[in-house]
N, C-alpha and C. Protein backbone atom coordinates (compact mmCIF):
# COMPACT_ATOMS: atom_id res chain seq x y z
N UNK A 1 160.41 100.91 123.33
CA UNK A 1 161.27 101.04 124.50
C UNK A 1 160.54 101.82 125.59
N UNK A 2 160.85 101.45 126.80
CA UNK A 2 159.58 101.84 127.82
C UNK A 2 160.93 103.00 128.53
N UNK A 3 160.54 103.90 128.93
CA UNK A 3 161.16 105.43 128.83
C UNK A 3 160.68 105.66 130.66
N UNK A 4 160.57 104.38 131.54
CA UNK A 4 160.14 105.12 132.99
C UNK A 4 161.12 104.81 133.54
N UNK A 5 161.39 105.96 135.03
CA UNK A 5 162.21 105.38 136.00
C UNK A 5 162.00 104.05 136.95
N UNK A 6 160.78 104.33 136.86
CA UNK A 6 160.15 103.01 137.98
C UNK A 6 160.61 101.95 137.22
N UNK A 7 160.30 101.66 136.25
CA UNK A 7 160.39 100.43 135.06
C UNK A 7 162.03 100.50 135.42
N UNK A 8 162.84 101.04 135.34
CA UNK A 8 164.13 100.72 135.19
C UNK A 8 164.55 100.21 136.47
N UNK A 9 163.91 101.15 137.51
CA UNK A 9 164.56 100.41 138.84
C UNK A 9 163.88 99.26 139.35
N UNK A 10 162.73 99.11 138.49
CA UNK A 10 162.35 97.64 139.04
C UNK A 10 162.81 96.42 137.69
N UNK A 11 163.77 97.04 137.09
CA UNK A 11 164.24 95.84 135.79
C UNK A 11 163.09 95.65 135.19
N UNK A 12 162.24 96.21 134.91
CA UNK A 12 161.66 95.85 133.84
C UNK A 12 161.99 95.55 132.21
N UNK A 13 162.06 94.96 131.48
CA UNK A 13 162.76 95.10 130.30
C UNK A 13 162.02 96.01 129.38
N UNK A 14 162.69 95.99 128.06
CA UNK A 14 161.52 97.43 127.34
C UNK A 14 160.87 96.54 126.47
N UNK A 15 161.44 94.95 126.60
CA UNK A 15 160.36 94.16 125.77
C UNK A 15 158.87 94.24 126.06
N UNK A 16 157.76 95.07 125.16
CA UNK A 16 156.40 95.14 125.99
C UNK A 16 156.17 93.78 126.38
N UNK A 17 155.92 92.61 125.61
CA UNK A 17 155.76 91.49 125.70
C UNK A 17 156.26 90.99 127.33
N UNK A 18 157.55 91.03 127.35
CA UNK A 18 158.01 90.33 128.71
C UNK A 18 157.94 91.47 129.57
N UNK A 19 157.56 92.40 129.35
CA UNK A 19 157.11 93.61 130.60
C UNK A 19 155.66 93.38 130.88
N UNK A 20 154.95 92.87 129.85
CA UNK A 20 153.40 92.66 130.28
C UNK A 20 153.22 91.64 131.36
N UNK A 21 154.46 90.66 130.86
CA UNK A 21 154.08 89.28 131.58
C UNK A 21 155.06 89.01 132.57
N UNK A 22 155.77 90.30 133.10
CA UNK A 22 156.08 90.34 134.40
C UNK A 22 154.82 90.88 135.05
N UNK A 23 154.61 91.86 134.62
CA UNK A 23 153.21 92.41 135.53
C UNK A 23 151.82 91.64 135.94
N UNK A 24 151.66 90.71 134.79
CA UNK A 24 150.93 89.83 135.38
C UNK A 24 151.25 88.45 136.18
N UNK A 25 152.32 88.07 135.70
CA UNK A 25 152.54 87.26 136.50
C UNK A 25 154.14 87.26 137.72
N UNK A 26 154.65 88.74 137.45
CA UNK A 26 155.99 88.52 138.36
C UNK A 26 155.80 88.44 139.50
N UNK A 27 156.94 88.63 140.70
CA UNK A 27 156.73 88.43 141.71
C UNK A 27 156.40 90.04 142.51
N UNK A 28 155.56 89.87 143.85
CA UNK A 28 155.18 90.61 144.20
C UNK A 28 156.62 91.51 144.90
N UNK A 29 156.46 92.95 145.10
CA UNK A 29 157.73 93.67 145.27
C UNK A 29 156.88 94.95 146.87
N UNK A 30 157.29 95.25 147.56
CA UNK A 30 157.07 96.40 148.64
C UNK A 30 157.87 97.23 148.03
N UNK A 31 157.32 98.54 147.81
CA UNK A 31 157.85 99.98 147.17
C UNK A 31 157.56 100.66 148.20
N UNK A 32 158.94 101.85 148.53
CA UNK A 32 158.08 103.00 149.05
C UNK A 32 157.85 104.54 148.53
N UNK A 33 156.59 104.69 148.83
CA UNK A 33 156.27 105.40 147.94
C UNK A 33 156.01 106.94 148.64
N UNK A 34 155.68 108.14 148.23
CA UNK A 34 155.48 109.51 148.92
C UNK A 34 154.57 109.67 148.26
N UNK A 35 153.87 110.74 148.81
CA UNK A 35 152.97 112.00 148.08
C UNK A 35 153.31 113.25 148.41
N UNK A 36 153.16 114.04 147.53
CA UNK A 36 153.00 115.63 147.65
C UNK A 36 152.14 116.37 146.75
N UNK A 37 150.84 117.07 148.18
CA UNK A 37 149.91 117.85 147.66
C UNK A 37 148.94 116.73 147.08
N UNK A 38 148.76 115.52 148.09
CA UNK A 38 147.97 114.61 147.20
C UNK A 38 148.46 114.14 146.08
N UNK A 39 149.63 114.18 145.43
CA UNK A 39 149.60 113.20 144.41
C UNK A 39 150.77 111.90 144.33
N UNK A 40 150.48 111.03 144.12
CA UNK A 40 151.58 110.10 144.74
C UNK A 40 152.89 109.68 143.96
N UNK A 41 154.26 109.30 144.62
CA UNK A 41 155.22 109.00 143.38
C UNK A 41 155.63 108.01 143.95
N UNK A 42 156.58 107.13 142.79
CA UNK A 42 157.77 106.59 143.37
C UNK A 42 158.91 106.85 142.96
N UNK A 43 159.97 106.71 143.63
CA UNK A 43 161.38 107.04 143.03
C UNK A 43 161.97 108.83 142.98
N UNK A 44 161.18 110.00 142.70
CA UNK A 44 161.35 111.21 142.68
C UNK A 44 160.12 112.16 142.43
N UNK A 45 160.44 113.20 142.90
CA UNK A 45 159.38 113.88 143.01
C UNK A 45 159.90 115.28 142.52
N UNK A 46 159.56 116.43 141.92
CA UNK A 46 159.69 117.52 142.14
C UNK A 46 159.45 118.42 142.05
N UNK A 47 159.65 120.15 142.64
CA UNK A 47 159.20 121.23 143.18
C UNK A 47 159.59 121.83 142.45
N UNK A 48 158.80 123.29 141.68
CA UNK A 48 158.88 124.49 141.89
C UNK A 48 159.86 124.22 140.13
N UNK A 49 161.14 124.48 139.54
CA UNK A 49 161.13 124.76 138.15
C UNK A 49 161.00 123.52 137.57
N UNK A 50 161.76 122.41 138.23
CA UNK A 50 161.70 120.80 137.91
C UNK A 50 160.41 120.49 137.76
N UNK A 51 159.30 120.91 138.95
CA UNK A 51 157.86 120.62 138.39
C UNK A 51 156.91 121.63 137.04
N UNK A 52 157.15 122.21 137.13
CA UNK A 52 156.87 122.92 135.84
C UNK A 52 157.42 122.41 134.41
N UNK A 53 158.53 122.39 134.70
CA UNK A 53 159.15 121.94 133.38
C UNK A 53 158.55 120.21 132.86
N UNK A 54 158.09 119.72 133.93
CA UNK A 54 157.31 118.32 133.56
C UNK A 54 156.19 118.43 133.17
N UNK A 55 155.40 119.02 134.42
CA UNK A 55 154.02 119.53 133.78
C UNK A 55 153.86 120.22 132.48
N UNK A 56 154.78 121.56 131.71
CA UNK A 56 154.07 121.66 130.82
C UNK A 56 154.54 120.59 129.42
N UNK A 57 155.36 120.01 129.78
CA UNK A 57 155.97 119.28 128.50
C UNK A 57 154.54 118.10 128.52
N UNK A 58 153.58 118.60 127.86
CA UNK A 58 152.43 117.68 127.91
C UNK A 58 153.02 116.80 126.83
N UNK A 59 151.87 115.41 126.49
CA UNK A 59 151.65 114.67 125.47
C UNK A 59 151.93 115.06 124.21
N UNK A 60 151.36 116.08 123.50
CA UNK A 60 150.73 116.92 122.36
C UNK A 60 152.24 117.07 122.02
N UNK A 61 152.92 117.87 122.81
CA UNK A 61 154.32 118.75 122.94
C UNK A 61 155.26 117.23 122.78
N UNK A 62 155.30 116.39 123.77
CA UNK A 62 156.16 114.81 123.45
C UNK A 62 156.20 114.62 122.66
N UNK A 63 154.97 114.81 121.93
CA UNK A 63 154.72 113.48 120.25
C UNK A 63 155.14 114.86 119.53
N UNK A 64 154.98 115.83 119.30
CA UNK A 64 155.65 116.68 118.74
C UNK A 64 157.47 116.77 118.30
N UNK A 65 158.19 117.37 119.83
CA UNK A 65 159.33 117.43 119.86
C UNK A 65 160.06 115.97 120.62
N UNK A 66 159.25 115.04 120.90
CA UNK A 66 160.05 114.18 121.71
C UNK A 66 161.15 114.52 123.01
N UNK A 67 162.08 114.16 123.70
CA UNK A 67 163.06 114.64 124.62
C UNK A 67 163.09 115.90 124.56
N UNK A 68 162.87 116.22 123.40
CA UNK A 68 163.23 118.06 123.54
C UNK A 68 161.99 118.77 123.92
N UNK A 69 160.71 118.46 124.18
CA UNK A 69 159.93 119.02 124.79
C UNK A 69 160.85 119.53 126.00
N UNK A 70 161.23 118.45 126.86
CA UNK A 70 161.72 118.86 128.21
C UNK A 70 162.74 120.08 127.90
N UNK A 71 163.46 120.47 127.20
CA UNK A 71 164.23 121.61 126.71
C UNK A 71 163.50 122.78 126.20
N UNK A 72 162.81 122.45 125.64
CA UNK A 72 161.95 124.27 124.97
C UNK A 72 161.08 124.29 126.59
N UNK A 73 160.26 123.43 127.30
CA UNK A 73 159.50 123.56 128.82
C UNK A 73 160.90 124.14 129.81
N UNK A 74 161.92 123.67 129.86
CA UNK A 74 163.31 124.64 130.43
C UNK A 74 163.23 125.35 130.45
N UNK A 75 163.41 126.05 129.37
CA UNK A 75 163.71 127.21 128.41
C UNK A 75 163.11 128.16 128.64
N UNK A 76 162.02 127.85 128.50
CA UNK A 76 160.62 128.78 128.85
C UNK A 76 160.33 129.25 130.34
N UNK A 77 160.77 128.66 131.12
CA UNK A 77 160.60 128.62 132.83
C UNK A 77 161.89 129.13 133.13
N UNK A 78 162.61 129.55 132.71
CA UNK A 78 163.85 130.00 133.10
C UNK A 78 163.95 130.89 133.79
N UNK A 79 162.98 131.82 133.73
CA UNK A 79 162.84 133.58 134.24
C UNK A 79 162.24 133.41 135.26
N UNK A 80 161.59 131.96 135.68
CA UNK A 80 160.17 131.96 136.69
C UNK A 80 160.83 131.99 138.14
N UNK A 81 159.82 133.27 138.82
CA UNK A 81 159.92 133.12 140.27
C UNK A 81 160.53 131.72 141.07
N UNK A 82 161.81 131.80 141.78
CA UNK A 82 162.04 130.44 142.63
C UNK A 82 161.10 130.00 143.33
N UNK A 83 160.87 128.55 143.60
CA UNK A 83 159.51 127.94 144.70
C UNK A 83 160.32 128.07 146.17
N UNK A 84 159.60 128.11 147.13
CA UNK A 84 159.63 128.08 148.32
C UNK A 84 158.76 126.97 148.85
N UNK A 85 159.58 125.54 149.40
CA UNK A 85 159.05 124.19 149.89
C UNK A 85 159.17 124.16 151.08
N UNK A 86 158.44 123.88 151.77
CA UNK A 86 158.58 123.33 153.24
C UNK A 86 158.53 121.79 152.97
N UNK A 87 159.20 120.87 153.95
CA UNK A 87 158.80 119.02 153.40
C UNK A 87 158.96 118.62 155.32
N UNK A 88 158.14 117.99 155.42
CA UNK A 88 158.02 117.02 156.29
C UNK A 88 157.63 115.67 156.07
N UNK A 89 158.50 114.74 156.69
CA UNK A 89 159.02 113.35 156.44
C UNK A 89 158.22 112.84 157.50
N UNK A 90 157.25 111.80 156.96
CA UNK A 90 156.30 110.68 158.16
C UNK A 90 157.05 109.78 158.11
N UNK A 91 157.49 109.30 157.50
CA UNK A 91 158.05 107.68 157.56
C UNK A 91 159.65 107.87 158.23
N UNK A 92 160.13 106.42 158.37
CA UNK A 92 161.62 106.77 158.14
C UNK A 92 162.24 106.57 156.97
N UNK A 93 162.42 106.61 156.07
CA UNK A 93 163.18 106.08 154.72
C UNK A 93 164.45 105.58 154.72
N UNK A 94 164.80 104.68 154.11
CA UNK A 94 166.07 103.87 154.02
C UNK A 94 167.13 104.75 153.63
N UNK A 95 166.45 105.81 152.70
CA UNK A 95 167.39 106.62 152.05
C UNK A 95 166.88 107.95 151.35
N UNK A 96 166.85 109.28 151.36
CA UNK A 96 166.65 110.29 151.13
C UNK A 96 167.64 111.15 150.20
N UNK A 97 167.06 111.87 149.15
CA UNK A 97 168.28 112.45 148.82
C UNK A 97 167.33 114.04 148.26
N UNK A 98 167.98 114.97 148.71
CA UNK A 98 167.34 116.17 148.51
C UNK A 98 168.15 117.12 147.18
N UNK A 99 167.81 117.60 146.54
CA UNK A 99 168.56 117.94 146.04
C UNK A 99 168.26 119.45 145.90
N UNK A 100 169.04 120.55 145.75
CA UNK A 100 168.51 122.38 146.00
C UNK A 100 169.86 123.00 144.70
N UNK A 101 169.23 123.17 143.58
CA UNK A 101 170.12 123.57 142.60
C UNK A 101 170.10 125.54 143.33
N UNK A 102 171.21 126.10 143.25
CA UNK A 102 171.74 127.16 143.39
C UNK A 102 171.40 128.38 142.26
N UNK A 103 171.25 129.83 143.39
CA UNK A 103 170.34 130.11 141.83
C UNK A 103 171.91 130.60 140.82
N UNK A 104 171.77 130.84 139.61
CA UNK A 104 172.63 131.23 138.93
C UNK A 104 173.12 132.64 139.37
């Protein structure tokens, strides 16, 4: 079962088989896409505990705890200094959604 957001919002199925052979042969699609700090996404991006908590839930840690990596990487970042983002928007986007969790 294929576990991405992109894959879901572009229907991909989790059949590898018919996910391979959309990619090679489906139809072509325009995405839009961002970067921040040089690195590029589609669909979401994020700052400051949300990015930490991704970054450290490495590979090693996945195949380990599975989903619950992302919970002990939580867990652990909980105490961490809030980020401070500045964002400026080049494009226009169809649709934006920001989201600013409140501190506890």
């Amino acid at each position: 079962m294929l576990d991405s957001r992109t894959a879901m919002n572009l229907q991909i199925p989790d059949d590898i088989t018919e996910a391979v052979r959309i990619g090679l042969r489906g139809d072509r699609r325009r995405m839009d896409t961002g970067s921040v700090n040089g690195e590029h996404f589609m669909v979401m991006a994020g700052a400051g505990f949300d990015a930490r908590m991704i970054s450290e839930a490495d590979r090693g840690l996945k195949d380990r705890l599975a989903r619950a990596a992302y919970l002990y990487t939580g867990l652990k970042n909980l105490s961490a200094r809030p980020a401070r983002r500045k964002m400026r928007i080049k494009a226009r986007p169809r649709s934006i959604t920001i989201c600013v969790p409140a501190k506890p």
